[in-house]
PDB file of N, CA and C in Angstrom:
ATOM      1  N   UNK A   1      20.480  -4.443   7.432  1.00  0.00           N
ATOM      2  CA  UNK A   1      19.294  -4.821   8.171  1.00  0.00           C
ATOM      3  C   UNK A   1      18.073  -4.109   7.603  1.00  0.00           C
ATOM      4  N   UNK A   2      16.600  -4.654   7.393  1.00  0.00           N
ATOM      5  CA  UNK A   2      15.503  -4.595   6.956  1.00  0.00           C
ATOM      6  C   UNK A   2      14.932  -4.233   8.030  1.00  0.00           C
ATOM      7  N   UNK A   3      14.519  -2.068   8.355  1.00  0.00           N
ATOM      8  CA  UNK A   3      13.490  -1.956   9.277  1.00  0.00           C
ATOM      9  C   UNK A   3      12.297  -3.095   9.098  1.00  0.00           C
ATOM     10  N   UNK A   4      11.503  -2.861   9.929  1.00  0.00           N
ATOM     11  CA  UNK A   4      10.689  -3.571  10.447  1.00  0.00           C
ATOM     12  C   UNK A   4       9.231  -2.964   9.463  1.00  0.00           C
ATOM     13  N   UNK A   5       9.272  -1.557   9.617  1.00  0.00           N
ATOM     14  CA  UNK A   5       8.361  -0.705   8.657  1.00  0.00           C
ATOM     15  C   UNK A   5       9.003  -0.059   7.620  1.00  0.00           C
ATOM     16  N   UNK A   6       8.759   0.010   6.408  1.00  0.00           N
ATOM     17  CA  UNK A   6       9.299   1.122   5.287  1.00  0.00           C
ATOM     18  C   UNK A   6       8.194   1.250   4.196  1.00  0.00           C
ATOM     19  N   UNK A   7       8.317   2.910   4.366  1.00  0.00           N
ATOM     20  CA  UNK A   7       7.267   3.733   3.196  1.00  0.00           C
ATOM     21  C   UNK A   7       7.928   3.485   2.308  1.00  0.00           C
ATOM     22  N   UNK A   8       6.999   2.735   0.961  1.00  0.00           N
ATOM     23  CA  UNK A   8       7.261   2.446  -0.445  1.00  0.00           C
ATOM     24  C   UNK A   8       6.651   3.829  -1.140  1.00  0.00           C
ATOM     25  N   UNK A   9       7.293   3.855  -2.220  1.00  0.00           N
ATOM     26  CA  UNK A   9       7.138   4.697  -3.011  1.00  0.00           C
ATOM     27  C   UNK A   9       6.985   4.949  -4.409  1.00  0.00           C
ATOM     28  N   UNK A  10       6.507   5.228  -5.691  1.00  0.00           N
ATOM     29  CA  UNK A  10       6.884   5.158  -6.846  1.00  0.00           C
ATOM     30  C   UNK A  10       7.059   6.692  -7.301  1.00  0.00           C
ATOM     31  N   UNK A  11       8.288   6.627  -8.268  1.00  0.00           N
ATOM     32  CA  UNK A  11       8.104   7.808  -9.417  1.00  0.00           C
ATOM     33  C   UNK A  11       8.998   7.125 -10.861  1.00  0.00           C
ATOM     34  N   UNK A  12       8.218   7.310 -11.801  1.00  0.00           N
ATOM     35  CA  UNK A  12       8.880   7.050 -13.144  1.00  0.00           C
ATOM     36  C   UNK A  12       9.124   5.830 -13.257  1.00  0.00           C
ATOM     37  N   UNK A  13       7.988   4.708 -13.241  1.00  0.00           N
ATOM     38  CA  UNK A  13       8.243   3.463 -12.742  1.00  0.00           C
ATOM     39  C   UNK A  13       8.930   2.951 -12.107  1.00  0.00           C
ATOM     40  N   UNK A  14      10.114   3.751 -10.996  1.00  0.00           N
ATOM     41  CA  UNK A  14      10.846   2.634  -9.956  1.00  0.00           C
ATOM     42  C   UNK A  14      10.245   3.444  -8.392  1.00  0.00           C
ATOM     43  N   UNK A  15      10.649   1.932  -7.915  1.00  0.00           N
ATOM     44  CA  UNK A  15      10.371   1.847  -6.699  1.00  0.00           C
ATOM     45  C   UNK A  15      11.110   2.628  -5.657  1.00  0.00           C
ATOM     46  N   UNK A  16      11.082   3.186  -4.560  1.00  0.00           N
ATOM     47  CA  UNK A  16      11.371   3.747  -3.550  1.00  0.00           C
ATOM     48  C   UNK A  16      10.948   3.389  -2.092  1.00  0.00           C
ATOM     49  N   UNK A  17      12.205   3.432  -1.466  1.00  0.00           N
ATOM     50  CA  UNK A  17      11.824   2.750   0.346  1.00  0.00           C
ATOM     51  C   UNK A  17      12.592   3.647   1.313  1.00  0.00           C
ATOM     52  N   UNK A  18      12.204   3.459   2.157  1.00  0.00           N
ATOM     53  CA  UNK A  18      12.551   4.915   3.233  1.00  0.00           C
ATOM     54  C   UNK A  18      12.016   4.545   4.161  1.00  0.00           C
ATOM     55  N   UNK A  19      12.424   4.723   5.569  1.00  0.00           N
ATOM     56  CA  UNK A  19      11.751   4.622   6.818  1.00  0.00           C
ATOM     57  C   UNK A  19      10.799   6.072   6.790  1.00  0.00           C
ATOM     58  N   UNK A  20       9.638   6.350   7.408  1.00  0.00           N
ATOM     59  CA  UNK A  20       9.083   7.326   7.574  1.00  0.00           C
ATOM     60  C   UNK A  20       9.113   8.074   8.628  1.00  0.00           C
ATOM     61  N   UNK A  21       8.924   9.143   8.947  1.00  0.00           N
ATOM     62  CA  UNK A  21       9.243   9.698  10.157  1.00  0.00           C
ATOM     63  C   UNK A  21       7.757  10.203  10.773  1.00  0.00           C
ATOM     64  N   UNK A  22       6.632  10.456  10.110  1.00  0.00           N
ATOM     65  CA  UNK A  22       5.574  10.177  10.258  1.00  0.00           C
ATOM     66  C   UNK A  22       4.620   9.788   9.665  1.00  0.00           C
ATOM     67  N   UNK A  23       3.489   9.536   9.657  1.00  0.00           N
ATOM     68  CA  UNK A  23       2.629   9.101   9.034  1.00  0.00           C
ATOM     69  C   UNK A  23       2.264  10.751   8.157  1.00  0.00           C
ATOM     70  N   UNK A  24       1.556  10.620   6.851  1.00  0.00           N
ATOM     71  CA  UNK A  24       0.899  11.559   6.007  1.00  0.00           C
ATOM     72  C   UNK A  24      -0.593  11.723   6.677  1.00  0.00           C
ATOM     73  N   UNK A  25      -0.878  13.489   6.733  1.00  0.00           N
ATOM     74  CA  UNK A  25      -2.065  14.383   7.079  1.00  0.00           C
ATOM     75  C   UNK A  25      -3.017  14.481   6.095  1.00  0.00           C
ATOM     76  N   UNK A  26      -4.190  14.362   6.465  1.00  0.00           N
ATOM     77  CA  UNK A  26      -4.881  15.169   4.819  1.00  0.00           C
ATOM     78  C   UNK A  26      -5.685  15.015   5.313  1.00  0.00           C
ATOM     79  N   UNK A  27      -6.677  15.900   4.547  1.00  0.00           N
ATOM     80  CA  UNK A  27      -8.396  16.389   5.537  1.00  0.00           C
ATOM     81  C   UNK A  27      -9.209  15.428   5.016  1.00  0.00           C
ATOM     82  N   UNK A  28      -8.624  14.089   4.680  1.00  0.00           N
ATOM     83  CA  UNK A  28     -10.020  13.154   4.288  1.00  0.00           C
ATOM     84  C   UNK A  28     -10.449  12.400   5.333  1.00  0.00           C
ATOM     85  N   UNK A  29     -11.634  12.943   5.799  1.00  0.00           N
ATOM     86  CA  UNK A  29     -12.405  11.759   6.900  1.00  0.00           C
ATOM     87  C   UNK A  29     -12.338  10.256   6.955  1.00  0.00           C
ATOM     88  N   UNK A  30     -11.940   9.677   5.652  1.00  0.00           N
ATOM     89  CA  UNK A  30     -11.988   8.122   5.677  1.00  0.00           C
ATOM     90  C   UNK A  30     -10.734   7.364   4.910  1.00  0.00           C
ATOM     91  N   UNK A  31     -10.478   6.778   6.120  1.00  0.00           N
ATOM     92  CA  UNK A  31      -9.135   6.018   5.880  1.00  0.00           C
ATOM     93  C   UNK A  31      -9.275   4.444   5.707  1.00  0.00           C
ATOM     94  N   UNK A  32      -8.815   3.850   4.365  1.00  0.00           N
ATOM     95  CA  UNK A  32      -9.120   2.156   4.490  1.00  0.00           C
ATOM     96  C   UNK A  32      -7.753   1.895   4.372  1.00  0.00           C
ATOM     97  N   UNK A  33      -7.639   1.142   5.325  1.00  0.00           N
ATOM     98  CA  UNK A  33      -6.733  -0.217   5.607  1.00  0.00           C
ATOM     99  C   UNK A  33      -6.798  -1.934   5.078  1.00  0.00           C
ATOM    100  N   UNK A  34      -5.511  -1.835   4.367  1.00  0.00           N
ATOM    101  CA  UNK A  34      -5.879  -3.088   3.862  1.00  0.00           C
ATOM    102  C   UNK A  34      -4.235  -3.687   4.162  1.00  0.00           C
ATOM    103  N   UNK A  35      -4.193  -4.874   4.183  1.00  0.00           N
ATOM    104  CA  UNK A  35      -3.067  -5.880   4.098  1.00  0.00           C
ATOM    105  C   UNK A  35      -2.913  -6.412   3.132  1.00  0.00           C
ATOM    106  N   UNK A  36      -1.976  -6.584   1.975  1.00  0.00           N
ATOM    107  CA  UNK A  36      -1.692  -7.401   0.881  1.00  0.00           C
ATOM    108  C   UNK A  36      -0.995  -8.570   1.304  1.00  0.00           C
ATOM    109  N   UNK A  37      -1.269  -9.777   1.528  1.00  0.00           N
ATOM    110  CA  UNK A  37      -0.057 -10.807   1.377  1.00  0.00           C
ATOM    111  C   UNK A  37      -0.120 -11.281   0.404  1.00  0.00           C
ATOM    112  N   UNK A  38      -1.369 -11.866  -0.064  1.00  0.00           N
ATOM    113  CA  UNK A  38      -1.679 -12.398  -1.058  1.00  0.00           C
ATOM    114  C   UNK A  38      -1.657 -11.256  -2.442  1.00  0.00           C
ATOM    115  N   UNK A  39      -1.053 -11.228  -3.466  1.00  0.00           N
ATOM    116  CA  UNK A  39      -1.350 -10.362  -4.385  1.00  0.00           C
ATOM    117  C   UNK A  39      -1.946 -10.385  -5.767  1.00  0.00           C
ATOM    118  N   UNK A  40      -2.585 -11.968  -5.594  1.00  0.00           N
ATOM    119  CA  UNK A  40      -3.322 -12.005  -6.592  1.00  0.00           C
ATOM    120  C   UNK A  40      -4.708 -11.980  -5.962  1.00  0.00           C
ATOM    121  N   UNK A  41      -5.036 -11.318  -5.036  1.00  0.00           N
ATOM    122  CA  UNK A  41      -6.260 -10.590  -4.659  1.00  0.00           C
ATOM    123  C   UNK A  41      -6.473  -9.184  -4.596  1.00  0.00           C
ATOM    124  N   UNK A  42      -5.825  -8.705  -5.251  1.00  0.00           N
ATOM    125  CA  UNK A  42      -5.429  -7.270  -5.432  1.00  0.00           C
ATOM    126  C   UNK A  42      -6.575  -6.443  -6.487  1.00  0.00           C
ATOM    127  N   UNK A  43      -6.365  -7.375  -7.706  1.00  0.00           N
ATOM    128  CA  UNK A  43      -7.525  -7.501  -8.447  1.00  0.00           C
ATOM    129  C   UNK A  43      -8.713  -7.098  -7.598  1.00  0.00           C
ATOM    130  N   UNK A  44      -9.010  -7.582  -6.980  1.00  0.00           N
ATOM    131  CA  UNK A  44     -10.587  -7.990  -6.605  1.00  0.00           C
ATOM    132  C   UNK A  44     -10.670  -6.711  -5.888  1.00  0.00           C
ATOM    133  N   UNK A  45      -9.212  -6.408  -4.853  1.00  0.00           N
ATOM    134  CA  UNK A  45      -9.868  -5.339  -4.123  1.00  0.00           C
ATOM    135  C   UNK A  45      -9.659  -4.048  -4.492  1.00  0.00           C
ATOM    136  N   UNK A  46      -9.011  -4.229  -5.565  1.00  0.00           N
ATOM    137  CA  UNK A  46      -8.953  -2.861  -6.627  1.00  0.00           C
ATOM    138  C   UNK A  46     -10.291  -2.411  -6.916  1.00  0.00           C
ATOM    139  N   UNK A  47     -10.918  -3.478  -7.572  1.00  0.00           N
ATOM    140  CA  UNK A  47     -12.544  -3.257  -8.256  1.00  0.00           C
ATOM    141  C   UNK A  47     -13.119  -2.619  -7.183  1.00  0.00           C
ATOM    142  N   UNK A  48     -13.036  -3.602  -6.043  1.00  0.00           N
ATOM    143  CA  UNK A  48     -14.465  -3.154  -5.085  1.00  0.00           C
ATOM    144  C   UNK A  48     -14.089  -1.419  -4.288  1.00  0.00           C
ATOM    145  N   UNK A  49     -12.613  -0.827  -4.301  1.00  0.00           N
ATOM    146  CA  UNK A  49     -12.209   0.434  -3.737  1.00  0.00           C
ATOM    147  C   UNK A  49     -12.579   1.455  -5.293  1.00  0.00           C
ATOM    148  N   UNK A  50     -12.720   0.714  -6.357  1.00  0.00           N
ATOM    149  CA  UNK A  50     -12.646   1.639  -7.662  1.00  0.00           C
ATOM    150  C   UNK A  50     -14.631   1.920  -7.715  1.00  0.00           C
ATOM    151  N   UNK A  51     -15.210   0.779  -7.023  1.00  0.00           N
ATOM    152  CA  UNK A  51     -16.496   1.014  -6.954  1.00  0.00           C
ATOM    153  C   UNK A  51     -16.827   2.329  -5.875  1.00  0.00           C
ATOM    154  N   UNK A  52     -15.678   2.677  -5.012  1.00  0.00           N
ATOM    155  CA  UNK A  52     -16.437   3.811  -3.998  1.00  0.00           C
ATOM    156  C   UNK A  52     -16.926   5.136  -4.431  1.00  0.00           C
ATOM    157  N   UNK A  53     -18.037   5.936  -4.227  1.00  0.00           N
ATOM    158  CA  UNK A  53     -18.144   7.051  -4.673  1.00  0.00           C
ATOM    159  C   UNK A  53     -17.873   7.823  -3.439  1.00  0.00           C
ATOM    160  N   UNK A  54     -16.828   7.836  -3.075  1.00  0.00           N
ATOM    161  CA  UNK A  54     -16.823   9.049  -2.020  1.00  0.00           C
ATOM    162  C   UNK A  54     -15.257   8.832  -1.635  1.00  0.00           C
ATOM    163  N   UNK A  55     -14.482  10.519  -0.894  1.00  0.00           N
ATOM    164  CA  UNK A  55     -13.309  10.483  -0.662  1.00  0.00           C
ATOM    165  C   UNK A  55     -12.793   9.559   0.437  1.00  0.00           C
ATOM    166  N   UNK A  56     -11.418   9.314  -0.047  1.00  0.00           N
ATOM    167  CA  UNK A  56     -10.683   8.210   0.871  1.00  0.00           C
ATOM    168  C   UNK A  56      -8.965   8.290   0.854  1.00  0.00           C
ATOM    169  N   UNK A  57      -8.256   7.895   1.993  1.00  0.00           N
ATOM    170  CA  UNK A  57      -7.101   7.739   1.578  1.00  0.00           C
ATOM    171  C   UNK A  57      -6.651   6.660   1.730  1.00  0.00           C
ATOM    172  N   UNK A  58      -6.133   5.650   1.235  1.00  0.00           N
ATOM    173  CA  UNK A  58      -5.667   4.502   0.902  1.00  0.00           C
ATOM    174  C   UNK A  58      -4.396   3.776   1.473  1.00  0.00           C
ATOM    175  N   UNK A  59      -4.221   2.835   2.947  1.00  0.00           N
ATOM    176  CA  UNK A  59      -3.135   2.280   3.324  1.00  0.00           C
ATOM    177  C   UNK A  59      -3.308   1.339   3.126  1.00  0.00           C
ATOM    178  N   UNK A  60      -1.744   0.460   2.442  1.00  0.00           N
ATOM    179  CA  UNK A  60      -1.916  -1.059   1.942  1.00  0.00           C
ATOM    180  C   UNK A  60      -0.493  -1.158   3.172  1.00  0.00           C
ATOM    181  N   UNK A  61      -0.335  -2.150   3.669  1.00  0.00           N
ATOM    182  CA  UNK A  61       0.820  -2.939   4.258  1.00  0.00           C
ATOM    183  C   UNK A  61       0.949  -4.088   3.350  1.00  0.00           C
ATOM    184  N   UNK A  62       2.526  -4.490   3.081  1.00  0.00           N
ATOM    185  CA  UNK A  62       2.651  -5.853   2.354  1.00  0.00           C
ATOM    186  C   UNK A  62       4.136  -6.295   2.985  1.00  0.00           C
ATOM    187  N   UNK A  63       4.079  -7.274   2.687  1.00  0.00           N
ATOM    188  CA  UNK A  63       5.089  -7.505   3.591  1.00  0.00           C
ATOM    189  C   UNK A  63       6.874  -7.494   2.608  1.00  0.00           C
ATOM    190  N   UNK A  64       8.139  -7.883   3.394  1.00  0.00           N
ATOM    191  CA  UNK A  64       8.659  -8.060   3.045  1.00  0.00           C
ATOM    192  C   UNK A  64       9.030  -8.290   1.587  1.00  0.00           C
ATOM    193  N   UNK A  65       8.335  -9.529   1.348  1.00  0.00           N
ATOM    194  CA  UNK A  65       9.208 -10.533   0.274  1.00  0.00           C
ATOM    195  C   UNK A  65       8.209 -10.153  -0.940  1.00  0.00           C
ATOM    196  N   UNK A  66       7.696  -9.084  -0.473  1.00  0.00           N
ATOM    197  CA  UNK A  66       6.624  -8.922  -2.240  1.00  0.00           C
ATOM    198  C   UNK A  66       7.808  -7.872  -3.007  1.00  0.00           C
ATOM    199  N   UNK A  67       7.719  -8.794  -4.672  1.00  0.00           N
ATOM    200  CA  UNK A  67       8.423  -8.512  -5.697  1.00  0.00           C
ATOM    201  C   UNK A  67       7.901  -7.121  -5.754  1.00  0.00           C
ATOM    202  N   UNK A  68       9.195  -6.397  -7.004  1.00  0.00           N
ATOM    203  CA  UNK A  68       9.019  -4.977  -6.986  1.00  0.00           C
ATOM    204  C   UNK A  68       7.770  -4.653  -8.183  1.00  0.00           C
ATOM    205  N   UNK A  69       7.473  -5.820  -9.277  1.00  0.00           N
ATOM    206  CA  UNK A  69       6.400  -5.732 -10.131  1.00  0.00           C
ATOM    207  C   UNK A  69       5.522  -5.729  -9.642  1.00  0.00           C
ATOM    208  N   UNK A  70       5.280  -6.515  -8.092  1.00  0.00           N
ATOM    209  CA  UNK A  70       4.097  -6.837  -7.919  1.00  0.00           C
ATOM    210  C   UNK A  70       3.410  -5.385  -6.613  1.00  0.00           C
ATOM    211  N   UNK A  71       4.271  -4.970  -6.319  1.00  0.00           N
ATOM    212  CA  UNK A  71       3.913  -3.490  -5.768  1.00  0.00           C
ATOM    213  C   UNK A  71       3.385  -2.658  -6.693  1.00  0.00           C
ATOM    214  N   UNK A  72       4.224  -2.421  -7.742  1.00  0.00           N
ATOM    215  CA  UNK A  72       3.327  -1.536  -8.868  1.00  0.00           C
ATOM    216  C   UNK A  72       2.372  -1.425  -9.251  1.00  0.00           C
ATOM    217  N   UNK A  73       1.648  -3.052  -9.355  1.00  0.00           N
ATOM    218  CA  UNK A  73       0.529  -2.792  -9.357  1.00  0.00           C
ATOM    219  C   UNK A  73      -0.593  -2.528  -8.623  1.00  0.00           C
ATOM    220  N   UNK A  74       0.079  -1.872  -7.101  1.00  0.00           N
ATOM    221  CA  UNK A  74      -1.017  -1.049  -6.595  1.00  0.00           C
ATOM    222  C   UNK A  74      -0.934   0.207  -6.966  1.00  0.00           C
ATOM    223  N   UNK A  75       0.274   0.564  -6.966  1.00  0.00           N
ATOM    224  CA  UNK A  75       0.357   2.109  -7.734  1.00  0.00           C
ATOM    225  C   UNK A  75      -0.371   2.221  -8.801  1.00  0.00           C
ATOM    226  N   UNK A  76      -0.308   1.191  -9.878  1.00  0.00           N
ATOM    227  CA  UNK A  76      -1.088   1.251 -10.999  1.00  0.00           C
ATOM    228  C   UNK A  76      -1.941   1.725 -11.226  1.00  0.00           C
ATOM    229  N   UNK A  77      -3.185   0.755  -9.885  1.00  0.00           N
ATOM    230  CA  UNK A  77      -4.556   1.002 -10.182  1.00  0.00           C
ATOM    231  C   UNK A  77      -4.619   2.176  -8.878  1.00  0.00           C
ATOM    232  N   UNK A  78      -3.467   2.542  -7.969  1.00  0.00           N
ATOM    233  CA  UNK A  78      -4.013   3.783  -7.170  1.00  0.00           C
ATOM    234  C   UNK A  78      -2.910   4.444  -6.948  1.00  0.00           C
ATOM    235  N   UNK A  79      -2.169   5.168  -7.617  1.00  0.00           N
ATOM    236  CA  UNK A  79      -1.288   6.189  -7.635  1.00  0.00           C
ATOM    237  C   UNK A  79      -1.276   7.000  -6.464  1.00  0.00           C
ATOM    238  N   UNK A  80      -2.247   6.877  -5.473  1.00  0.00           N
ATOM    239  CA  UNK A  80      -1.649   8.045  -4.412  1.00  0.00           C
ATOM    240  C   UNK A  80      -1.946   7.242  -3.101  1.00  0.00           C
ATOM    241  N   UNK A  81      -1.687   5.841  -3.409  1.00  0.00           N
ATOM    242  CA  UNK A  81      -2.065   5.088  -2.306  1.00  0.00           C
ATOM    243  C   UNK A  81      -0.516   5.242  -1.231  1.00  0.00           C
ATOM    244  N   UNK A  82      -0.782   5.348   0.098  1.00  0.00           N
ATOM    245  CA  UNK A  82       0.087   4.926   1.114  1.00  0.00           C
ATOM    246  C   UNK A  82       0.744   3.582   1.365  1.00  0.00           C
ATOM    247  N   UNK A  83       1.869   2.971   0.145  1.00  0.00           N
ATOM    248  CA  UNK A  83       1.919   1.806   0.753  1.00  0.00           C
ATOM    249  C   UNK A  83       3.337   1.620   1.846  1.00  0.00           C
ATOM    250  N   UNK A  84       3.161   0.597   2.722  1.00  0.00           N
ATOM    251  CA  UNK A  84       4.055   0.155   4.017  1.00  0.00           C
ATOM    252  C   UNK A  84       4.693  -1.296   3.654  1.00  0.00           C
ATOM    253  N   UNK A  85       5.777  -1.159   3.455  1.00  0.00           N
ATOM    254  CA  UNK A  85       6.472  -2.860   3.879  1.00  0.00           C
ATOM    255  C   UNK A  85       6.613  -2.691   5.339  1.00  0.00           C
ATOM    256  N   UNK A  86       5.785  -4.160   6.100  1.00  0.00           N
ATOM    257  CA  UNK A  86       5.954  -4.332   7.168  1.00  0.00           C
ATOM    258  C   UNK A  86       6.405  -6.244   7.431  1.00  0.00           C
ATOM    259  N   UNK A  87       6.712  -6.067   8.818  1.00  0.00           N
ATOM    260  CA  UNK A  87       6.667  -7.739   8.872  1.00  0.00           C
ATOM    261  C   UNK A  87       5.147  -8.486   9.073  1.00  0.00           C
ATOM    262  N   UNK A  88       5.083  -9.545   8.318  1.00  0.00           N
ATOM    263  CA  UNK A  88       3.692 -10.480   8.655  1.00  0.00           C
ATOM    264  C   UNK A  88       4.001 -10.821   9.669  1.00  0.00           C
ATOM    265  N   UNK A  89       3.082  -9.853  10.664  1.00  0.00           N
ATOM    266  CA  UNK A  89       3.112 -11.493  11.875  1.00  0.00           C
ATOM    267  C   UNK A  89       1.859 -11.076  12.146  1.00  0.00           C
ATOM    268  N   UNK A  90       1.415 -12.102  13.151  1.00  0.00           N
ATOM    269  CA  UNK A  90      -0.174 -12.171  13.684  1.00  0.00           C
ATOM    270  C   UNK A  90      -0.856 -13.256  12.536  1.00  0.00           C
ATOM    271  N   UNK A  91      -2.166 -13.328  13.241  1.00  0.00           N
ATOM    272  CA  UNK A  91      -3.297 -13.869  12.186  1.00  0.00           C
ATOM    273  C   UNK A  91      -4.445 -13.267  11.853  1.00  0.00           C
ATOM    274  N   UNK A  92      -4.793 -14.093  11.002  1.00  0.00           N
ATOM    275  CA  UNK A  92      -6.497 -13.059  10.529  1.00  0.00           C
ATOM    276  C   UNK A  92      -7.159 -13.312  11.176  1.00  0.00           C
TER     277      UNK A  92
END
């Protein structure tokens, strides 16, 4: 069975999943939240988070059925990002 939430992870190009037991602390005042379903918009919102000049810590949720290549490339462009497999539900 597939929790419902699991902290993704990378080291040495493979992937890692784990339920979390809490969320990660850190003294940065600003936290962005983003949802991946789509991941060929990733691009776009890579650029516009690579445009910020100021500190941040980085949560992506994606769901389930995203391939393990296609996670990497958030690690790629943000190596210390928080990402979550969760279930899609709701709407925008």
């Amino acid at each position: 069975m597939i929790s419902s939430f699991q902290h993704i992870s990378m080291t040495n190009q493979e992937i890692h999943k784990d339920i979390p037991k809490v969320l990660p602390r850190t003294d940065t005042k600003i936290a962005i939240v983003s949802h991946v379903f789509y991941m060929d918009l990733w691009s776009e919102i890579a650029t516009y988070l690579n445009a910020l000049d100021l500190d941040y810590d980085l949560f992506v949720s994606i769901p389930h059925t995203m391939a393990e290549d296609e996670i990497k490339k958030i690690f790629h462009t943000h190596p210390k990002a928080n990402v979550y497999m969760t279930e899609n539900r709701g709407r925008d």
